[in-house]
N, C-alpha and C. Protein backbone atom coordinates (compact mmCIF):
# COMPACT_ATOMS: atom_id res chain seq x y z
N UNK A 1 0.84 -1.18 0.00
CA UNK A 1 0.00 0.00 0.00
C UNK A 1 0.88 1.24 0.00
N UNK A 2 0.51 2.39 -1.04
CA UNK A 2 1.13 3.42 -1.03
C UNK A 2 0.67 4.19 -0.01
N UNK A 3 1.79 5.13 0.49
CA UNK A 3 1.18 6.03 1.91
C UNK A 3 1.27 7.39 1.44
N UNK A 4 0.44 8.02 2.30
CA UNK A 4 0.96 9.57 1.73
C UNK A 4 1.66 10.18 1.51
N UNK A 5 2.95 9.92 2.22
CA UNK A 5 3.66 10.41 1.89
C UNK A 5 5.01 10.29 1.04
N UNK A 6 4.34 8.79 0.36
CA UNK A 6 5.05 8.77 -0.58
C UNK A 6 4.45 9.50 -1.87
N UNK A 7 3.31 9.50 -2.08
CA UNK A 7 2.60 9.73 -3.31
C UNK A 7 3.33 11.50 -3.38
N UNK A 8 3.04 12.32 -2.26
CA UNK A 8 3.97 13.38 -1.64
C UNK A 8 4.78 13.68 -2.31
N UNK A 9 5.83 12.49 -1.94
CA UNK A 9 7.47 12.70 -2.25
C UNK A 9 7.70 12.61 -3.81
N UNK A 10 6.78 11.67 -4.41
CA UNK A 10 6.69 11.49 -5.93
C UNK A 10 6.33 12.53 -6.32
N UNK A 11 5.19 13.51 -6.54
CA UNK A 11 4.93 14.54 -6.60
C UNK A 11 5.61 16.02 -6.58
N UNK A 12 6.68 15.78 -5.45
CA UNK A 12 7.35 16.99 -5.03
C UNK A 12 8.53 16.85 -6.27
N UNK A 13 8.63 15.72 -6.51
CA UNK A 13 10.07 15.08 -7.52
C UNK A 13 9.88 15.30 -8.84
N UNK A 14 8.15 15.52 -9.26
CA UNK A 14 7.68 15.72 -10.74
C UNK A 14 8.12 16.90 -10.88
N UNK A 15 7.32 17.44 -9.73
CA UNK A 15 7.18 19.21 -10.19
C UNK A 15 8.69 19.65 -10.00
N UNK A 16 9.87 19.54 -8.84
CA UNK A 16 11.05 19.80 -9.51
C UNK A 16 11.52 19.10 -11.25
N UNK A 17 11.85 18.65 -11.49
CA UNK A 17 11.64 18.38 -12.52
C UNK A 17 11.05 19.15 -13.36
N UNK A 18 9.91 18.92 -13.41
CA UNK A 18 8.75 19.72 -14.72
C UNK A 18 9.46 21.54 -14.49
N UNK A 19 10.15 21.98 -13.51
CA UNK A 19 10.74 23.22 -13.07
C UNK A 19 12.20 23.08 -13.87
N UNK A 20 12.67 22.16 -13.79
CA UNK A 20 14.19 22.17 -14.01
C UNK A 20 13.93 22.17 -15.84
N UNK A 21 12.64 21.08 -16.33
CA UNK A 21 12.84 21.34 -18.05
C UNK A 21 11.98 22.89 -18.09
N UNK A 22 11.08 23.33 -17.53
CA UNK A 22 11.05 24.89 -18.22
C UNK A 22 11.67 25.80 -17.79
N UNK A 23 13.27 25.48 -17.34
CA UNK A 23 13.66 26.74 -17.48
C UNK A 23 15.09 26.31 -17.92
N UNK A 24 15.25 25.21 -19.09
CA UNK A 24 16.64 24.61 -19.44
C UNK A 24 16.83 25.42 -20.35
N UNK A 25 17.74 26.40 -20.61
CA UNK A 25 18.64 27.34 -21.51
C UNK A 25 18.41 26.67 -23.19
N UNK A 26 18.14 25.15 -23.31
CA UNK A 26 18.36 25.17 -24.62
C UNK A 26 16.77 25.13 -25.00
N UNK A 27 15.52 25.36 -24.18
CA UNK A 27 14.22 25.22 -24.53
C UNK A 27 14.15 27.01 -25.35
N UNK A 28 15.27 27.58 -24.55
CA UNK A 28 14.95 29.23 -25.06
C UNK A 28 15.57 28.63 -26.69
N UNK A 29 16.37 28.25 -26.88
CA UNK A 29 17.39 28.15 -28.38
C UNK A 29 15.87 27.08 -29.05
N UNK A 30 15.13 26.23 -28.70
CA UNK A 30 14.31 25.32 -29.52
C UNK A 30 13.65 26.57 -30.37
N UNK A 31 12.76 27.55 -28.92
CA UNK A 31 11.58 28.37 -29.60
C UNK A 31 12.11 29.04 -30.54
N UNK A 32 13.61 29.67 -30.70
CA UNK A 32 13.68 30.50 -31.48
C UNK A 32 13.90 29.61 -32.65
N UNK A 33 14.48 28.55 -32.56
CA UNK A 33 15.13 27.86 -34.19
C UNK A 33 13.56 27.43 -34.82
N UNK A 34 12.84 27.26 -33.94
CA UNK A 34 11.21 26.56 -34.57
C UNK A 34 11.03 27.86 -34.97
N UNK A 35 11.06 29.23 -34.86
CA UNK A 35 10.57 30.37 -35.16
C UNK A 35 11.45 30.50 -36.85
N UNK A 36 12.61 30.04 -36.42
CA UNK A 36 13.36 30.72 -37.81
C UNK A 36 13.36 30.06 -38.65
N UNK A 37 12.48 28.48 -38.28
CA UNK A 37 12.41 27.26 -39.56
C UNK A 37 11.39 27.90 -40.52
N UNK A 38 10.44 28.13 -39.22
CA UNK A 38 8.91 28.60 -39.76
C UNK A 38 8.92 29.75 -40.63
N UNK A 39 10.12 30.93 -40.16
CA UNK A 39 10.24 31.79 -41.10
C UNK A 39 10.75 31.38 -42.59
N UNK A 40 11.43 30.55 -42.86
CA UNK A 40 12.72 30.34 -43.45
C UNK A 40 11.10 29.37 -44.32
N UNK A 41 10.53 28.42 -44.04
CA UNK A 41 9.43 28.04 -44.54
C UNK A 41 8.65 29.12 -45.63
N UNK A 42 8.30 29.76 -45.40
CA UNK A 42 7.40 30.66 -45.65
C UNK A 42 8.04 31.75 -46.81
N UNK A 43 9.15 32.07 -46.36
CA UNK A 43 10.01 32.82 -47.26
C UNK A 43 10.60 31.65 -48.99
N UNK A 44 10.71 30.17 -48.36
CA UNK A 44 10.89 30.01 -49.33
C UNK A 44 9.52 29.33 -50.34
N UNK A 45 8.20 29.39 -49.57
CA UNK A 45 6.68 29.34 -50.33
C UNK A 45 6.71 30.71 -51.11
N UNK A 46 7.08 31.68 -51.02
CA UNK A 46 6.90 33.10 -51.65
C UNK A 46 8.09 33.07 -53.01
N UNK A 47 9.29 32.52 -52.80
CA UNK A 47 10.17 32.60 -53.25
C UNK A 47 9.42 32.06 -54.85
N UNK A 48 8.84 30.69 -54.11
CA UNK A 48 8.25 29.32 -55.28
C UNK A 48 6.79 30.47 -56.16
N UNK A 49 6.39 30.62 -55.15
CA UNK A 49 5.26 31.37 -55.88
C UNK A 49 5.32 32.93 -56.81
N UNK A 50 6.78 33.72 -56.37
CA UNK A 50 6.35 34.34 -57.54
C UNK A 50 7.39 34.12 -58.29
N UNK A 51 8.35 32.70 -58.58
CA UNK A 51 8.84 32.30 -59.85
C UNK A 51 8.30 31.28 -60.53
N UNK A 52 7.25 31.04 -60.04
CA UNK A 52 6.63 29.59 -60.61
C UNK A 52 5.87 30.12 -62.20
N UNK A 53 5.20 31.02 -62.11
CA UNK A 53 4.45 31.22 -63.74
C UNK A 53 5.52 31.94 -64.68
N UNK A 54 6.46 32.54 -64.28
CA UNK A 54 7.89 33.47 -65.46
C UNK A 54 8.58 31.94 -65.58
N UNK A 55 9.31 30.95 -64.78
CA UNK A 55 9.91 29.82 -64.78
C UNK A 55 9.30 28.76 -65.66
N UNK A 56 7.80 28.82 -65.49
CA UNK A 56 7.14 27.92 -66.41
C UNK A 56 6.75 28.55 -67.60
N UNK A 57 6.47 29.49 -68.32
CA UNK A 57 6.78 30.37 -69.13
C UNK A 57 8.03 29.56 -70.36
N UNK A 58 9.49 30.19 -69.82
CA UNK A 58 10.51 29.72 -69.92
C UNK A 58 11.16 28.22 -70.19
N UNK A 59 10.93 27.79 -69.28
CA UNK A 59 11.60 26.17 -69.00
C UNK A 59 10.34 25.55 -69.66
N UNK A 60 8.98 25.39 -69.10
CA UNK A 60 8.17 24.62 -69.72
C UNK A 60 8.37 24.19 -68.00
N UNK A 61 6.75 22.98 -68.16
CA UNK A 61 6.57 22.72 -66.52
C UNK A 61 7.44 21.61 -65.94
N UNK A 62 7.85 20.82 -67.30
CA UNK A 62 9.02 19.74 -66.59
C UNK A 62 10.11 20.61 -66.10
N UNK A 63 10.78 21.30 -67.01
CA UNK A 63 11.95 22.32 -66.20
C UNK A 63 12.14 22.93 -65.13
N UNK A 64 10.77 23.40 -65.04
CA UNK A 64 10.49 24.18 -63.90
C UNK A 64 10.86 23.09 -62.53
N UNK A 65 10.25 21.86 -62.85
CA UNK A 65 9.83 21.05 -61.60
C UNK A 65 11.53 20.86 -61.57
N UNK A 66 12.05 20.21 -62.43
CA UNK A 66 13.95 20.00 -62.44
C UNK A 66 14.20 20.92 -62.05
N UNK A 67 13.94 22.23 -62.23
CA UNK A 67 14.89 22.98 -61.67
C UNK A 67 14.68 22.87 -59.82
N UNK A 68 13.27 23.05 -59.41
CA UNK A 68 13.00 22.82 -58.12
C UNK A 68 13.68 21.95 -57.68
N UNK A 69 13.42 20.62 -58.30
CA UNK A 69 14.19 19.66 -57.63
C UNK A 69 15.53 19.59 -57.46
N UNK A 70 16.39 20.47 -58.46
CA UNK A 70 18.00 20.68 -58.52
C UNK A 70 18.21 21.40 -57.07
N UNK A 71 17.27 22.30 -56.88
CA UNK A 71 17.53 23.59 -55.49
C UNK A 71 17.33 23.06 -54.50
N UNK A 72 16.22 22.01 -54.44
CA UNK A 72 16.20 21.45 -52.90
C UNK A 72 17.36 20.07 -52.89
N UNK A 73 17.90 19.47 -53.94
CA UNK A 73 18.51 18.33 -53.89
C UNK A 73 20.50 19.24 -53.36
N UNK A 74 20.24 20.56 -53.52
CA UNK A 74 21.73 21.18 -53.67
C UNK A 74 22.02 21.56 -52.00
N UNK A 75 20.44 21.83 -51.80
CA UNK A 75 20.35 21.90 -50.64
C UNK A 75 20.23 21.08 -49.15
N UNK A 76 20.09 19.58 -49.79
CA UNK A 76 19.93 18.75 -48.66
C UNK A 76 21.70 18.20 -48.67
N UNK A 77 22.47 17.99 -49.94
CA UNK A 77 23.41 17.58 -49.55
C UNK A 77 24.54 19.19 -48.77
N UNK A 78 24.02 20.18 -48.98
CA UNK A 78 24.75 21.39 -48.15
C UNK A 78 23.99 20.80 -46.61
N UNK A 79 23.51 20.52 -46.34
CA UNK A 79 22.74 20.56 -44.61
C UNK A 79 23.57 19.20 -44.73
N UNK A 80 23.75 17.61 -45.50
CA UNK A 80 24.14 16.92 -44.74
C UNK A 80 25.93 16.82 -44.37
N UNK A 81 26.45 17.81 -45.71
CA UNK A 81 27.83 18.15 -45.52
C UNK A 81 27.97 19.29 -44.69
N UNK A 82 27.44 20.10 -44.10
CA UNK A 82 27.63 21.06 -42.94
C UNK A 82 27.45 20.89 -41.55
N UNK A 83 26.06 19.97 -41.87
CA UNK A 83 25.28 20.43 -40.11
C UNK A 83 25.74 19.24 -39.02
N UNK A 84 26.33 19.05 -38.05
CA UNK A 84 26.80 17.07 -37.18
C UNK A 84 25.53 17.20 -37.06
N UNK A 85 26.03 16.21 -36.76
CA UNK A 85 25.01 14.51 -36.29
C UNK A 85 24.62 14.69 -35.37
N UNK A 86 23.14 14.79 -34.85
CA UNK A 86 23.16 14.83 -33.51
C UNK A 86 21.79 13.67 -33.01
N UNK A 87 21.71 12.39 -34.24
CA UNK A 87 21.20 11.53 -34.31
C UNK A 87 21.65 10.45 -32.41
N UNK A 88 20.40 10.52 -31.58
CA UNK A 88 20.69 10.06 -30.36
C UNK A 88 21.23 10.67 -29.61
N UNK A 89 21.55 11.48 -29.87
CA UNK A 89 22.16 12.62 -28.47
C UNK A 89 21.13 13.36 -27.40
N UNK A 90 21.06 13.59 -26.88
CA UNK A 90 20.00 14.50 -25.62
C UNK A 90 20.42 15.99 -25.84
N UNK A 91 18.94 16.62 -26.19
CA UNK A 91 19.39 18.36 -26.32
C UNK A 91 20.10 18.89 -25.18
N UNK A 92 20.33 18.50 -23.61
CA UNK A 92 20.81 18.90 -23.06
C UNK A 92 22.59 18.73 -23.17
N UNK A 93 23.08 17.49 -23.89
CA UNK A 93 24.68 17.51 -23.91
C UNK A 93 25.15 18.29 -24.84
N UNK A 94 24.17 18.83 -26.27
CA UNK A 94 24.53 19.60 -26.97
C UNK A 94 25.42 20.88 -26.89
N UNK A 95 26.24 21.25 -27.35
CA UNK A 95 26.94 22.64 -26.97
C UNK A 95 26.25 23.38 -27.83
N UNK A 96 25.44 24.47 -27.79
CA UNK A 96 24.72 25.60 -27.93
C UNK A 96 25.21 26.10 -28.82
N UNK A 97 26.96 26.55 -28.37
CA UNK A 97 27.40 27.98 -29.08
C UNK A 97 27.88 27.57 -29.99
N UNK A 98 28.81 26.54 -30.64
CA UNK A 98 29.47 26.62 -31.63
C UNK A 98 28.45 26.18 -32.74
């Protein structure tokens, strides 16, 4: 049988905790990078939309789509030749600054 004051002690142990993750230094670095994906999103929907009818014009709509696909394919191997690995790691061992 659980006693009160264990249920208590479990309790007192969440909420430190649930205290210690909202106020971990790298939750401030999440909101902003989710902010600058979202920007970075959006900027490049505008980018697509006002070259999509002059591009198709031009290239014709297969070109157009090749060319899209050339920009995001130039771009995933720049993110996988730049950015480490941080496949299994915990956001907290991460180093922030570099």
């Amino acid at each position: 049988m659980i006693s009160n004051t264990d249920v208590g002690k479990r309790a007192s142990a969440q909420v430190r905790a649930a205290e210690e993750w909202m106020h971990a230094p790298w939750r401030q670095v999440r909101g902003f990078a989710s902010g600058a994906a979202a920007t970075a999103n959006w900027v490049a929907n505008m980018v697509v939309a006002q070259t999509f009818l002059a591009l198709t014009r031009a290239l014709g709509g297969s070109g157009t789509f090749w060319l899209y696909a050339a920009v995001a394919a130039a771009g995933a191997v720049w993110a996988h030749l730049s950015l480490p690995e941080t496949k299994g790691a915990r956001a907290e061992t991460l180093n922030l600054r570099d």
